[in-house]
Protein backbone atom coordinates (compact mmCIF):
# COMPACT_ATOMS: atom_id res chain seq x y z
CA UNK A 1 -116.75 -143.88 -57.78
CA UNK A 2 -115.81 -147.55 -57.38
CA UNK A 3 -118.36 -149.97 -56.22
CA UNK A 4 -121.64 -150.17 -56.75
CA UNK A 5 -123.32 -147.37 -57.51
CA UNK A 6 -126.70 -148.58 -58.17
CA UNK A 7 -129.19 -152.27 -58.89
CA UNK A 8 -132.02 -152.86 -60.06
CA UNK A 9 -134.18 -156.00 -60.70
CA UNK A 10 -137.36 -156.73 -62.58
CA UNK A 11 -140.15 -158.93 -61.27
CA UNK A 12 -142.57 -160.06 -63.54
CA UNK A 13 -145.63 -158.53 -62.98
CA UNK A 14 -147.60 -161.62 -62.73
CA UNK A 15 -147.87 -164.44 -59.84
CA UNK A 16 -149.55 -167.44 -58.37
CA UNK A 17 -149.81 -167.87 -54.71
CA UNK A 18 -147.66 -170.78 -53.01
CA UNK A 19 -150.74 -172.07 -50.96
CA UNK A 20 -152.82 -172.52 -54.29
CA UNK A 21 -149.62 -173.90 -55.81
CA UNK A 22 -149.58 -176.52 -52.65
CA UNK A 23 -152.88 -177.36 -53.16
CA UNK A 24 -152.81 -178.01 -57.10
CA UNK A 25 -150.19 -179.96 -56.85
CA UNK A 26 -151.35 -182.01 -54.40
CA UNK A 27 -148.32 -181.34 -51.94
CA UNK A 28 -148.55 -180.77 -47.85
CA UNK A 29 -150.10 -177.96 -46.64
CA UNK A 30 -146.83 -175.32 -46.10
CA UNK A 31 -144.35 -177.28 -48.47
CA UNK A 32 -143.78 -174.38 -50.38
CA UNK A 33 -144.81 -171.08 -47.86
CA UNK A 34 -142.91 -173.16 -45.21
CA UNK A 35 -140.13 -175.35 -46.57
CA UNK A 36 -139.50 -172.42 -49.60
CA UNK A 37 -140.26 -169.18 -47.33
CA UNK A 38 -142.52 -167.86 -50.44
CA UNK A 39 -145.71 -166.87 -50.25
CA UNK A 40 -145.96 -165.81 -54.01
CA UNK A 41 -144.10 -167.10 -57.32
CA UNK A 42 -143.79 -164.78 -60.34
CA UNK A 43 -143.97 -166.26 -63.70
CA UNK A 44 -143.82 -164.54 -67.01
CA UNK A 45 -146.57 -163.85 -69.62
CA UNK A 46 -146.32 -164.51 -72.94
CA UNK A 47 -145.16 -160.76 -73.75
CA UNK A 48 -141.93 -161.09 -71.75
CA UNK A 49 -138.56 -162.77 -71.64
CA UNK A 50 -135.57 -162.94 -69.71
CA UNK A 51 -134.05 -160.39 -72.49
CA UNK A 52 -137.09 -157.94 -72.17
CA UNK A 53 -136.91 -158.44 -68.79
CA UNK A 54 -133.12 -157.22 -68.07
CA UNK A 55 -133.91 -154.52 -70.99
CA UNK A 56 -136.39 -153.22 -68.45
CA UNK A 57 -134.01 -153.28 -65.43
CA UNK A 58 -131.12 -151.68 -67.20
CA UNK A 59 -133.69 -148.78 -68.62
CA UNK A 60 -134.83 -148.18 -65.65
CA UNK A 61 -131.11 -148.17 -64.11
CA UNK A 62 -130.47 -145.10 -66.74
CA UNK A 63 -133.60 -143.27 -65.61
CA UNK A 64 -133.92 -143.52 -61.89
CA UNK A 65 -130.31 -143.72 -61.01
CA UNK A 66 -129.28 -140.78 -63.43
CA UNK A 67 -126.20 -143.00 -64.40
CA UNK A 68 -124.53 -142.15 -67.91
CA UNK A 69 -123.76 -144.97 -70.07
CA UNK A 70 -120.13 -144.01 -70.63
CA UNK A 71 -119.79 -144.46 -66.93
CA UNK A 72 -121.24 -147.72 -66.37
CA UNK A 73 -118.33 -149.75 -66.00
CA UNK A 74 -119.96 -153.59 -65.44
CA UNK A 75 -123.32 -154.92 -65.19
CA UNK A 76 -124.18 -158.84 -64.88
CA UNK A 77 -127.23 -160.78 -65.55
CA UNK A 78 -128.26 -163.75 -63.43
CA UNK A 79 -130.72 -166.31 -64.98
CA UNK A 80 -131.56 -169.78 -64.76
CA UNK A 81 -133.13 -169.80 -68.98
CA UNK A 82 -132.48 -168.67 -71.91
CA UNK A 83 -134.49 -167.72 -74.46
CA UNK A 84 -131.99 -167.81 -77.37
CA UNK A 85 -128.84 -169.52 -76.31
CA UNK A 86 -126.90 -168.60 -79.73
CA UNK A 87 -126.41 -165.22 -77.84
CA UNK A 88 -125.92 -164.09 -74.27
CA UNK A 89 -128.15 -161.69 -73.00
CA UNK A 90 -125.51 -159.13 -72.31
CA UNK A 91 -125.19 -158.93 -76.08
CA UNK A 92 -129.12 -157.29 -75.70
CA UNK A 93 -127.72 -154.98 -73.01
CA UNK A 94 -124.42 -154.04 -74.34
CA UNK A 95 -126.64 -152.89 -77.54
CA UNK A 96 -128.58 -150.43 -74.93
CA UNK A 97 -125.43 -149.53 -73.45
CA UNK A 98 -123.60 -148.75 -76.43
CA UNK A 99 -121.44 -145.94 -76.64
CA UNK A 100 -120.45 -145.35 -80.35
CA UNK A 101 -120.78 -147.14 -83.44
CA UNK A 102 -118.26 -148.89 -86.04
CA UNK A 103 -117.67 -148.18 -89.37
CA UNK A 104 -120.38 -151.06 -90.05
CA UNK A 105 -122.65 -149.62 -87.67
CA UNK A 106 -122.72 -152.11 -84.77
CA UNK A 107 -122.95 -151.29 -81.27
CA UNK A 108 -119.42 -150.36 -79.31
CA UNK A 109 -119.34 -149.85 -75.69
CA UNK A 110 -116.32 -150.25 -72.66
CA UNK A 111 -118.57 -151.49 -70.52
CA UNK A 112 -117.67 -154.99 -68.73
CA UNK A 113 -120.69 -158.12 -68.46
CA UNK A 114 -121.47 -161.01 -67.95
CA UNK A 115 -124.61 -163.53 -67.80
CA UNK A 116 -124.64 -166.06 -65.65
CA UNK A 117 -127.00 -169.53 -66.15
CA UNK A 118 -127.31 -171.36 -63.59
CA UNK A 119 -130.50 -172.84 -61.42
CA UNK A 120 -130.77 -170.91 -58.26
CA UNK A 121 -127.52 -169.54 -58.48
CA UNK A 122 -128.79 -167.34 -61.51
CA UNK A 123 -131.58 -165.54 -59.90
CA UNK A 124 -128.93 -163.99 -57.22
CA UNK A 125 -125.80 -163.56 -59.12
């Protein structure tokens, strides 16, 4: 089947309310619920990155979707950091997507990505 077949996202679990946000930072009332539309803003914990964080997503993808990894043809990952920017995260991914092994023993797999850095941008891509 072309197209997309199935998405997932992961939202850290953990968040701070705009209106206390407003009011620490010593902003107008609304700046943020208002101007922003947001009533809440996730952040990460010390126990998660942007790589556990797609690991989680594409997991999750496997289990809930019932998609084999042979089939899954393209995935990208949208992010505005990095947490090691030697290697993409899609080099994470591709390991949890792999498909066989070389005679070295690293990862192979057909599937297509991509990551994508980029403020605002990133979070939708």
């Amino acid at each position: 089947r072309p197209g997309i077949v199935a998405f997932d996202a992961y939202v850290p679990r953990r968040y701070v309310l705009q209106s206390e946000l407003e009011a620490f930072d010593g902003v107008a009332a609304g700046k943020y619920v208002k101007g922003l539309g947001q009533e809440k803003m996730a952040f990460v914990g010390t126990d998660e990155d942007i790589t556990s964080m797609a690991l989680n997503a594409v997991r999750r993808l496997k289990r809930q979707a019932a998609v084999s990894v042979p089939r899954i043809g393209f995935f990208g990952v949208g992010t505005e950091t990095i947490n090691d920017k030697s290697k993409s995260i899609k080099t994470s991914l591709l390991r949890e997507v792999a498909t066989g092994t070389t005679s070295t023993g690293a990862a192979t797999s057909s599937t297509e990505a991509v990551t994508t850095i980029n403020a605002c941008y990133g979070g939708t891509a």
